[in-house]
N, C-alpha and C. Protein backbone atom coordinates (compact mmCIF):
# COMPACT_ATOMS: atom_id res chain seq x y z
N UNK A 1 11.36 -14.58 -26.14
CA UNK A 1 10.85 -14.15 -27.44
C UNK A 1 10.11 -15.30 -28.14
N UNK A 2 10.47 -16.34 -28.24
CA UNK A 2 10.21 -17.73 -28.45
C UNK A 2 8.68 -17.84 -28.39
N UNK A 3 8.52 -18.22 -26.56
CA UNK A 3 7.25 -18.29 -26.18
C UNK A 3 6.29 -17.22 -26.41
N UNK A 4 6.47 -15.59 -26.48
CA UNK A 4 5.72 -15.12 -26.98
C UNK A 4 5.43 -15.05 -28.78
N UNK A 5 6.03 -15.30 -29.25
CA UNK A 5 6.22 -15.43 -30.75
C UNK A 5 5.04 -16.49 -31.22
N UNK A 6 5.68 -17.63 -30.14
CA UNK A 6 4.34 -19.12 -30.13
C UNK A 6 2.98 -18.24 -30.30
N UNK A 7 2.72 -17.76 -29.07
CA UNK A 7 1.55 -17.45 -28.29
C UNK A 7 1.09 -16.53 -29.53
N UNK A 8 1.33 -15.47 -29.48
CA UNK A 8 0.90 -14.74 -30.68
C UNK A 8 0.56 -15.45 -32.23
N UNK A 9 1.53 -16.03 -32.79
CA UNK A 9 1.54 -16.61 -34.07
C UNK A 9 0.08 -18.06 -33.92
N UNK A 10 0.00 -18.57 -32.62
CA UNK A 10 -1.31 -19.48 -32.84
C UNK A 10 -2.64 -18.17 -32.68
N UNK A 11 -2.57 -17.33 -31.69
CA UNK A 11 -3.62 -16.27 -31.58
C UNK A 11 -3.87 -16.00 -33.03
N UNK A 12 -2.95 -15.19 -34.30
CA UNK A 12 -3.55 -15.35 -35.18
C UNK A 12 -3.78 -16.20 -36.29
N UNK A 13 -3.50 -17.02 -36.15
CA UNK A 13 -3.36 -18.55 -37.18
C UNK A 13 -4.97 -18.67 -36.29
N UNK A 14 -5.37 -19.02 -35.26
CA UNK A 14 -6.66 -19.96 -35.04
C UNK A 14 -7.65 -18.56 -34.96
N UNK A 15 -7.71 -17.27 -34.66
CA UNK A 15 -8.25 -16.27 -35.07
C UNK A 15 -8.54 -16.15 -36.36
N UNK A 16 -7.87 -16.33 -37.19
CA UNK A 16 -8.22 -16.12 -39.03
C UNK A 16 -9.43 -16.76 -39.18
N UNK A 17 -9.54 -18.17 -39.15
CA UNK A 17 -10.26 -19.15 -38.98
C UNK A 17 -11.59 -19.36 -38.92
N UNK A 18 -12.18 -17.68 -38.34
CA UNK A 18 -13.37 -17.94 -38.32
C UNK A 18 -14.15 -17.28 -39.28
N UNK A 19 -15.40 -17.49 -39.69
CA UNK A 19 -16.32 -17.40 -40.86
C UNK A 19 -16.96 -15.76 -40.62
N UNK A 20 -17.26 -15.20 -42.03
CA UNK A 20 -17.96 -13.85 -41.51
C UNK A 20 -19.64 -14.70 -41.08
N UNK A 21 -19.84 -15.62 -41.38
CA UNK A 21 -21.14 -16.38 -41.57
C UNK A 21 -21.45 -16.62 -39.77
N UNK A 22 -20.21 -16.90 -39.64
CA UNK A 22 -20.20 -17.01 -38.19
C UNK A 22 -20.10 -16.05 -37.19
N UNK A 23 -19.39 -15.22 -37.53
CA UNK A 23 -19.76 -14.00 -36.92
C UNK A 23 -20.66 -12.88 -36.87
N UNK A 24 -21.60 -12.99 -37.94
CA UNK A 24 -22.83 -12.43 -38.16
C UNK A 24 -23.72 -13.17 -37.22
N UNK A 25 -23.75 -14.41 -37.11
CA UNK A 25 -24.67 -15.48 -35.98
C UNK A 25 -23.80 -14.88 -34.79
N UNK A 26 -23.20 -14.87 -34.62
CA UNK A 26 -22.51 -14.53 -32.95
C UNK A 26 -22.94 -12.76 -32.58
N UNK A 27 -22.73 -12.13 -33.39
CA UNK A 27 -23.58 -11.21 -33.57
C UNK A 27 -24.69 -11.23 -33.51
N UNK A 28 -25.75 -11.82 -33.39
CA UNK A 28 -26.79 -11.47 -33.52
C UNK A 28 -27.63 -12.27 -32.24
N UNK A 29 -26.68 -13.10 -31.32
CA UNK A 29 -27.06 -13.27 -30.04
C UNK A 29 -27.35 -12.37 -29.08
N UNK A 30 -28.75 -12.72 -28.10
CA UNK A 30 -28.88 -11.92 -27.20
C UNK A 30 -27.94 -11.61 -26.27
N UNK A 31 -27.23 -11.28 -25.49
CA UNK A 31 -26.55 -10.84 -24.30
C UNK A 31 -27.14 -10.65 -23.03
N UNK A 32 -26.81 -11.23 -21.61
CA UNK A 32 -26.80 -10.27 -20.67
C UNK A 32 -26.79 -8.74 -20.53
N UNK A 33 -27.77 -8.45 -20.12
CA UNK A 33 -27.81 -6.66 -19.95
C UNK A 33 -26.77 -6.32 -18.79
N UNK A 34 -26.06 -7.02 -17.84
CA UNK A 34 -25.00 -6.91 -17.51
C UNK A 34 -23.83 -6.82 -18.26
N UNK A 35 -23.77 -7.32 -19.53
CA UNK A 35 -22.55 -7.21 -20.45
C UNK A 35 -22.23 -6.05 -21.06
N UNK A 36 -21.14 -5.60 -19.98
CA UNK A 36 -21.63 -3.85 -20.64
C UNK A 36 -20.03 -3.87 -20.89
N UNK A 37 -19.26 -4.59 -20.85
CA UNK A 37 -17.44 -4.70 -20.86
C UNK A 37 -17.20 -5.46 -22.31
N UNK A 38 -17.76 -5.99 -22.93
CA UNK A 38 -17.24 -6.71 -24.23
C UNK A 38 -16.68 -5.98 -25.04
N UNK A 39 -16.56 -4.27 -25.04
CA UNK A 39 -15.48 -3.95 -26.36
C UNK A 39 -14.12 -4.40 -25.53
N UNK A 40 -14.09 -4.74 -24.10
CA UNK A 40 -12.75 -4.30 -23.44
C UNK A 40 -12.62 -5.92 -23.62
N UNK A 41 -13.19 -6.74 -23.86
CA UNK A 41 -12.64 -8.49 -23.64
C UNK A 41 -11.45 -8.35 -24.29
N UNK A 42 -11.40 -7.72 -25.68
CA UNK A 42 -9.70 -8.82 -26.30
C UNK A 42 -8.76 -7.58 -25.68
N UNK A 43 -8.73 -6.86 -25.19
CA UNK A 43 -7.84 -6.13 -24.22
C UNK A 43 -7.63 -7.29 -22.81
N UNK A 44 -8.96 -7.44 -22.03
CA UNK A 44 -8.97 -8.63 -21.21
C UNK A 44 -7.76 -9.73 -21.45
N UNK A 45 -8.30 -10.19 -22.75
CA UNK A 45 -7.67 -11.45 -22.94
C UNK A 45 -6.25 -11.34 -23.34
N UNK A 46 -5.93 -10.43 -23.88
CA UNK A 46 -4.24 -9.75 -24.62
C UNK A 46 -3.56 -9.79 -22.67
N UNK A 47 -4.15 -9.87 -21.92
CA UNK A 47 -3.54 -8.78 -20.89
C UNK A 47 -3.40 -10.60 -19.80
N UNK A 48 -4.28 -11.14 -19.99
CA UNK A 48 -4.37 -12.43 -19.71
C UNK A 48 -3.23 -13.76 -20.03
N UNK A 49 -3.49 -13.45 -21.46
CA UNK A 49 -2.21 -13.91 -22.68
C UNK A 49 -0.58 -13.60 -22.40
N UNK A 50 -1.14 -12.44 -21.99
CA UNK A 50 0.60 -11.96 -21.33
C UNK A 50 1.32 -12.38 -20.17
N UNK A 51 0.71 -12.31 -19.54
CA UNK A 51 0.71 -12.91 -17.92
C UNK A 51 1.39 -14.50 -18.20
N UNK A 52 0.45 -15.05 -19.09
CA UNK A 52 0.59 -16.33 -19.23
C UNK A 52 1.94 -16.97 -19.80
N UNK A 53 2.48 -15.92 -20.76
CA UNK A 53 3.61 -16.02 -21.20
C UNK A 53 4.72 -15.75 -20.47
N UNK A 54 4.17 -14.34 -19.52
CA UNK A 54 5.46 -14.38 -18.49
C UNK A 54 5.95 -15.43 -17.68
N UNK A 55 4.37 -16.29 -17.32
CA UNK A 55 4.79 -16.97 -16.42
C UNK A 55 5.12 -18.23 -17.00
N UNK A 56 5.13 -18.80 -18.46
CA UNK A 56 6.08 -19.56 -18.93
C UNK A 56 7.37 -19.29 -19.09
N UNK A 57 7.73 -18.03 -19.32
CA UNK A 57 9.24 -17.32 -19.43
C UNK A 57 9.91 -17.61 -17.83
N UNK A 58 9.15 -17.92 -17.06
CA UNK A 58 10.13 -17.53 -15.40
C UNK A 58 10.34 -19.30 -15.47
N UNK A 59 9.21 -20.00 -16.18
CA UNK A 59 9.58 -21.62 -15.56
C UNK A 59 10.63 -22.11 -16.58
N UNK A 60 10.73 -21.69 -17.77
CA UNK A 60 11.71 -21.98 -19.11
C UNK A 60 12.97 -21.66 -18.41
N UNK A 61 13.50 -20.29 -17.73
CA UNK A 61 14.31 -20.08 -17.17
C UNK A 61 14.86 -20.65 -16.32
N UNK A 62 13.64 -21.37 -15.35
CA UNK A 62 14.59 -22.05 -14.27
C UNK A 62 14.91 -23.27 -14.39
N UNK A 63 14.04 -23.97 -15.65
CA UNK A 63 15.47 -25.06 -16.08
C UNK A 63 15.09 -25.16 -17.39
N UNK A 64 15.91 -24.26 -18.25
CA UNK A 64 15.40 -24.72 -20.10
C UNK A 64 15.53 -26.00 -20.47
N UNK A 65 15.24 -26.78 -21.23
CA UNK A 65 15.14 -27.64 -21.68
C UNK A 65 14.92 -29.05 -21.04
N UNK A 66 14.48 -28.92 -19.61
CA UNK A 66 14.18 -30.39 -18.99
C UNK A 66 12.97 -31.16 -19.64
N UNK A 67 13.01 -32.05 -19.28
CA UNK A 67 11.61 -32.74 -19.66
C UNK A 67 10.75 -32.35 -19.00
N UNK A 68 11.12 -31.86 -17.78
CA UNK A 68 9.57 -31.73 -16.63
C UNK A 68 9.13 -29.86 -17.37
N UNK A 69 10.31 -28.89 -18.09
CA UNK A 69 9.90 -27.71 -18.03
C UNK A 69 9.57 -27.90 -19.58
N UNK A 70 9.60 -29.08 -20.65
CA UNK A 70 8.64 -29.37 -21.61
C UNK A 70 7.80 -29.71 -21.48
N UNK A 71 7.54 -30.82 -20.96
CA UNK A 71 6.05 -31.02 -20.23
C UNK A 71 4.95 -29.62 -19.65
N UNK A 72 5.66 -28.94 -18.94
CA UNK A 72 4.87 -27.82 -18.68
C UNK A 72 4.53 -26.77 -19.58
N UNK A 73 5.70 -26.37 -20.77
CA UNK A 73 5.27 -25.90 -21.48
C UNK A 73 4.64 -26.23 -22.98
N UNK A 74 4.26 -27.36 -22.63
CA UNK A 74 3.23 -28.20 -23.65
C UNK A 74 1.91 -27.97 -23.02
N UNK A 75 1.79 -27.94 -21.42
CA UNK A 75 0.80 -27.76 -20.81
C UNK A 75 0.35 -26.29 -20.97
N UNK A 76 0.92 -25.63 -20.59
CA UNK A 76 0.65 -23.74 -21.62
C UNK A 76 0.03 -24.29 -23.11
N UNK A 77 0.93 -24.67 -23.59
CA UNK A 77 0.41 -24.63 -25.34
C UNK A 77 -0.90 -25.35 -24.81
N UNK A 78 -1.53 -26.43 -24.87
CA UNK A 78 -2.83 -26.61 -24.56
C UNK A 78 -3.72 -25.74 -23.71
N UNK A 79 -3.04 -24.97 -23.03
CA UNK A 79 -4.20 -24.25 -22.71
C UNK A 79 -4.42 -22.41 -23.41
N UNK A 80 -3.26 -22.46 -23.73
CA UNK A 80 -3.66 -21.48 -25.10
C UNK A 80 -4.28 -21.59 -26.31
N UNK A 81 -4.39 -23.17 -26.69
CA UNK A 81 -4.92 -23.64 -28.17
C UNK A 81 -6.41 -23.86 -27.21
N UNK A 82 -6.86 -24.44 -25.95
CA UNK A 82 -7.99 -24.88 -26.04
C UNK A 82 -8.95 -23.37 -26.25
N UNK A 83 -8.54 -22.36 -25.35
CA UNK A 83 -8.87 -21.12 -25.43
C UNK A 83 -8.97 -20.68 -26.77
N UNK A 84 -7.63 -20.38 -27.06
CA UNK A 84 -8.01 -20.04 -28.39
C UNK A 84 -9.46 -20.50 -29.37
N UNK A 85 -9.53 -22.05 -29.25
CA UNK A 85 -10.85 -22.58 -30.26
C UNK A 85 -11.67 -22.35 -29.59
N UNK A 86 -11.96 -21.55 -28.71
CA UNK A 86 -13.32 -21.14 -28.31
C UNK A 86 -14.44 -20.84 -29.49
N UNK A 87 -13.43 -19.24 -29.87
CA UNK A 87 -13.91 -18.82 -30.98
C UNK A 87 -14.20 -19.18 -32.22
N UNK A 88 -13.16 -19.80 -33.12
CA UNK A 88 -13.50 -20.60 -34.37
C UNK A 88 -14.27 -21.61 -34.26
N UNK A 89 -14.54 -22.55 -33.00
CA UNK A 89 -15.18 -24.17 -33.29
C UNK A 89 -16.45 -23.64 -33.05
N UNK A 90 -17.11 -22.71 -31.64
CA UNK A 90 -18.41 -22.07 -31.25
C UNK A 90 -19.07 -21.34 -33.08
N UNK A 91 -18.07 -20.51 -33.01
CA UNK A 91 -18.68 -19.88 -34.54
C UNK A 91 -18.85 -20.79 -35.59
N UNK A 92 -18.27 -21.73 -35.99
CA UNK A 92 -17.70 -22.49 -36.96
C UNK A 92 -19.26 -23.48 -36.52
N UNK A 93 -19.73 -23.70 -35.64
CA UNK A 93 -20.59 -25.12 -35.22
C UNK A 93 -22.00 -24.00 -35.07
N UNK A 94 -21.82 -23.05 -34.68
CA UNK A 94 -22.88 -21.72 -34.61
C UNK A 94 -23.44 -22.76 -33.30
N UNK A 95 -22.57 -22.91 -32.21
CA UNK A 95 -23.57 -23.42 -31.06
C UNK A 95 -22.84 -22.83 -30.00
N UNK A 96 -23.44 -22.27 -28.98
CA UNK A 96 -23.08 -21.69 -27.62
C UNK A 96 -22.53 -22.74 -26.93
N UNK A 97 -22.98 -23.99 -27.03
CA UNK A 97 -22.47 -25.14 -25.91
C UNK A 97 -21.20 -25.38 -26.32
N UNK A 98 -20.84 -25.51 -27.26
CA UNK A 98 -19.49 -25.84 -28.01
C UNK A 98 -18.14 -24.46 -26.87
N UNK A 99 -18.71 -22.97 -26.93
CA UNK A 99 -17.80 -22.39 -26.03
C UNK A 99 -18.15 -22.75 -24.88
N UNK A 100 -19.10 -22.99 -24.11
CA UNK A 100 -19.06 -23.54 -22.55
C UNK A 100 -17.92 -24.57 -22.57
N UNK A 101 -18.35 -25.65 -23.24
CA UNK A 101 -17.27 -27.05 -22.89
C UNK A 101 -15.95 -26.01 -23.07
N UNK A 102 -15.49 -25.38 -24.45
CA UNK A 102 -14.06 -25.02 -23.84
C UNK A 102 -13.53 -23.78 -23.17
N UNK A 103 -14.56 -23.39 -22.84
CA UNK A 103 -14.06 -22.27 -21.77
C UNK A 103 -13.60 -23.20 -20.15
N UNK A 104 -15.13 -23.87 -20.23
CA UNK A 104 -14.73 -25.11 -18.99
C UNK A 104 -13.22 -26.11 -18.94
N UNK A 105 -13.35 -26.87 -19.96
CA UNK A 105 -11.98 -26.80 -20.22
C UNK A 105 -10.46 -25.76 -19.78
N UNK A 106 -10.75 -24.74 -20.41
CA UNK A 106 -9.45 -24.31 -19.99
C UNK A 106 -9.57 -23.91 -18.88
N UNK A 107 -10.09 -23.70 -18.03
CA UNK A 107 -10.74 -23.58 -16.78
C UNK A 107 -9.63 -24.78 -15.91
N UNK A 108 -10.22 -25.96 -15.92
CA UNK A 108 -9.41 -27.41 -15.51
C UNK A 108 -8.24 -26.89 -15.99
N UNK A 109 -7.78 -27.04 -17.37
CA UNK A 109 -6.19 -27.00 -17.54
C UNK A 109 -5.75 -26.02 -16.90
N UNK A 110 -6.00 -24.65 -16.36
CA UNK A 110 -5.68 -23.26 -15.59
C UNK A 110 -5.53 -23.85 -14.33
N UNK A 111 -6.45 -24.23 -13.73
CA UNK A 111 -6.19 -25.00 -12.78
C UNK A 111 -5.07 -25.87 -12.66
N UNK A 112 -5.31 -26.60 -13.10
CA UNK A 112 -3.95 -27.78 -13.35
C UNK A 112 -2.69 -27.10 -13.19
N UNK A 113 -2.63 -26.21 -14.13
CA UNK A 113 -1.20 -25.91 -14.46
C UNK A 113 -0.81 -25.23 -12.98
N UNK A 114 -1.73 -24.41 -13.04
CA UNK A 114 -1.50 -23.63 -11.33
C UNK A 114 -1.49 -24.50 -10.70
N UNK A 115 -1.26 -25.60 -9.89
CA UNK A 115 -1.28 -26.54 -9.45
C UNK A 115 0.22 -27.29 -9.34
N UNK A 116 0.67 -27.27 -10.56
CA UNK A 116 1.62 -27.78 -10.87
C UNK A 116 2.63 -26.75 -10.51
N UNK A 117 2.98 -25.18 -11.24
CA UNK A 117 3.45 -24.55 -10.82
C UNK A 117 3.69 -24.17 -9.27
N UNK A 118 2.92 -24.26 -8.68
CA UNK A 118 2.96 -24.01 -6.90
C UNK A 118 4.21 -24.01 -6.57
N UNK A 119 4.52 -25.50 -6.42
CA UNK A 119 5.87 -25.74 -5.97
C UNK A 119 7.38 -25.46 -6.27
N UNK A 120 7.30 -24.90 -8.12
CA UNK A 120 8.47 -24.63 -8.29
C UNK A 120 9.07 -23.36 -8.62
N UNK A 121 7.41 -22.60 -8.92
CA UNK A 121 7.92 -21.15 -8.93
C UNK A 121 6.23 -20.29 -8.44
N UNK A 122 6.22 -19.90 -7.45
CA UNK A 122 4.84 -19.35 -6.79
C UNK A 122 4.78 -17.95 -7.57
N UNK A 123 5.44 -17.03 -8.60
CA UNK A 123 5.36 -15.94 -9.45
C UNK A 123 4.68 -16.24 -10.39
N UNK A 124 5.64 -17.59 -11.00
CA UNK A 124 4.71 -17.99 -12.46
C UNK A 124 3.40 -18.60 -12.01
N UNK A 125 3.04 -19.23 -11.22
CA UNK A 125 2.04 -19.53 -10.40
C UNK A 125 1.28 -18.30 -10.51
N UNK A 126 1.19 -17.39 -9.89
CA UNK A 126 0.69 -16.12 -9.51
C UNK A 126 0.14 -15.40 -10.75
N UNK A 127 0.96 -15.59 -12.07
CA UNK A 127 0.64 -14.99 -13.31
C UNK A 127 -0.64 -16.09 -13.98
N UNK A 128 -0.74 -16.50 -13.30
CA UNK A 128 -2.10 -17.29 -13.89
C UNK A 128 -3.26 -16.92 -13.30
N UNK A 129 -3.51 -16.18 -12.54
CA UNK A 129 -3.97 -15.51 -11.69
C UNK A 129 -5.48 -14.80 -12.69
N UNK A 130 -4.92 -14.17 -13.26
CA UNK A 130 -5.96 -13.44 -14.41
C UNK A 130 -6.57 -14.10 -15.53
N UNK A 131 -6.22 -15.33 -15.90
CA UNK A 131 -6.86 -16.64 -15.96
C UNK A 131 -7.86 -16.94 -15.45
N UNK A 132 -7.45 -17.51 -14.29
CA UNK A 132 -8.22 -17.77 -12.91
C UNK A 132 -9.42 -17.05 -12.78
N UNK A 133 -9.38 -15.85 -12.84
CA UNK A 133 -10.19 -15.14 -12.43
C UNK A 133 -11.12 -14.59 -13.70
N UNK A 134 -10.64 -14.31 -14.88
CA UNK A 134 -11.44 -14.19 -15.99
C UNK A 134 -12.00 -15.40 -16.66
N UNK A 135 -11.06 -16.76 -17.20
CA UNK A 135 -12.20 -17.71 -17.58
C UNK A 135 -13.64 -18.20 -16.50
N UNK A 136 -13.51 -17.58 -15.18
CA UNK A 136 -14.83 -17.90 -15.04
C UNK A 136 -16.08 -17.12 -15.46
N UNK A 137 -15.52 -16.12 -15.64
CA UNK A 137 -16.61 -14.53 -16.02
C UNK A 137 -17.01 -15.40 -17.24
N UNK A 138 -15.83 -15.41 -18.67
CA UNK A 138 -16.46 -15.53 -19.65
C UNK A 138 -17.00 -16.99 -19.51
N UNK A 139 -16.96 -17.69 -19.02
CA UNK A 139 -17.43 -18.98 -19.34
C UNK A 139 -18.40 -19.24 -18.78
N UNK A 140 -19.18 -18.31 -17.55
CA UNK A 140 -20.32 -18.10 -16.96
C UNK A 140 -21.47 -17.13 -17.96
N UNK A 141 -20.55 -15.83 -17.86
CA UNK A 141 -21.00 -15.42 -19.59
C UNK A 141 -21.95 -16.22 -20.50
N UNK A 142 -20.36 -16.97 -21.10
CA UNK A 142 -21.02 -17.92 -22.27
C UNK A 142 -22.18 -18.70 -21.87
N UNK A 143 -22.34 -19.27 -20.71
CA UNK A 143 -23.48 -20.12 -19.97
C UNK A 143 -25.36 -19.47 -20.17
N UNK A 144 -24.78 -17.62 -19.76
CA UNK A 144 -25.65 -16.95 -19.99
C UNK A 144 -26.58 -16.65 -21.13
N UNK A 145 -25.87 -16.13 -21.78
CA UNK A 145 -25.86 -16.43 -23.38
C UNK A 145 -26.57 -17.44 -23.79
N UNK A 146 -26.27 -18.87 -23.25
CA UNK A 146 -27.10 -20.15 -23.91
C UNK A 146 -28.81 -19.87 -23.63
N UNK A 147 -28.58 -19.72 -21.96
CA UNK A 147 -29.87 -19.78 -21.50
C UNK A 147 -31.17 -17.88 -22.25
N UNK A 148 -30.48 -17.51 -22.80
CA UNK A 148 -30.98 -16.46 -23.47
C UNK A 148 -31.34 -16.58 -24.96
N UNK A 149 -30.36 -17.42 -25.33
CA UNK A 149 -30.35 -17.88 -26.76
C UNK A 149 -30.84 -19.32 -26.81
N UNK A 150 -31.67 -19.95 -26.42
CA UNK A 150 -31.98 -21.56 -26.29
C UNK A 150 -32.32 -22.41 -27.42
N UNK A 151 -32.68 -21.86 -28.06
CA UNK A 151 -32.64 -22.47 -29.95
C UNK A 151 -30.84 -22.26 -30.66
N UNK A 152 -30.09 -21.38 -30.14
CA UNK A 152 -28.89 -21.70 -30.22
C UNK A 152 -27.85 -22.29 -29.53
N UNK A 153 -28.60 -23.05 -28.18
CA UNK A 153 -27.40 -23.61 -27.56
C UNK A 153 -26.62 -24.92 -27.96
C-alpha cells in the first residue's frame, strides 16, 4: 500500500505542476500522423506505473528493510520522479528537447534497474517489461515531434 500510495501521491503532486500556458504550447505542436494512440497514453502509462509498483512490492517482500532493497527502492523512486518531470519541466521550459533528455533518461535508469533486478527476483524483473518497451515509443515520439516542431526544440 505504501509503495503504491508513494507512486500515486508524486504522480499527482508533479502532475499539478504544470501551466495551462504550457499546455496550450504542447497543444499546439505538430504530431506524427502515425500518432493515432495519444488519448490511450495515460491509460499506457497508469498500466506501466502499475507493473512498476508490483514489481517493487515482490523485491520489498523479499527482504523489507535491507539496505540493498532501499537502495533499490530509491532506484524506483528515481525513475518514477525522472518520468514523471517529463511533463512539468518540457511544458514549464516549452522545449521538446527538455522531454527527449528525460524520457532518455528513464530509459538508462529502466534499464539499470532491470539489470539489477535479474538476479534476485526475474518477476519483478519482468514487470519492467512495459517500461522497456513503451519509454522507447514515447521517447522516439518525443524525438519526432522535435524534428516537426524545429523552432520548438
Amino acid at each position: 500500500m505504501v509503495i503504491g500510495g508513494v507512486m500515486l501521491g508524486l504522480a499527482f503532486a508533479l502532475g499539478s505542476v504544470t501551466t495551462s500556458r504550457g499546455r496550450g504550447w504542447f497543444r499546439r505542436l505538430r504530431r506524427p500522423d502515425w500518432l493515432t494512440f495519444e488519448k490511450f497514453i495515460p491509460v499506457i502509462w497508469t498500466t506501466v506505473f502499475t507493473c512498476a509498483a508490483w514489481s517493487a512490492y515482490i523485491i520489498w517482500e523479499r527482504e523489507p528493510g535491507t539496505s540493498r532493497t532501499w537502495g533499490l527502492m530509491a532506484t524506483y523512486l528515481l525513475l518514477e520522479v525522472v518520468t514523471l518531470l517529463y511533463t512539468p519541466l518540457m511544458l514549464g521550459a516549452r522545449r521538446i528537447r527538455v522531454g527527449l533528455w528525460l524520457g532518455a533518461a528513464g530509459l538508462v535508469v529502466a534499464i539499470a534497474l532491470f539489470i539489477m533486478l535479474l538476479p534476485l527476483s526475474r518477476p519483478a524483473a519482468w514487470l519492467l517489461m512495459p517500461y522497456l518497451i513503451w519509454s522507447p515509443i514515447g521517447t522516439y515520439t518525443t524525438w519526432e515531434m522535435m524534428q516537426l516542431n524545429p523552432e520548438e526544440a
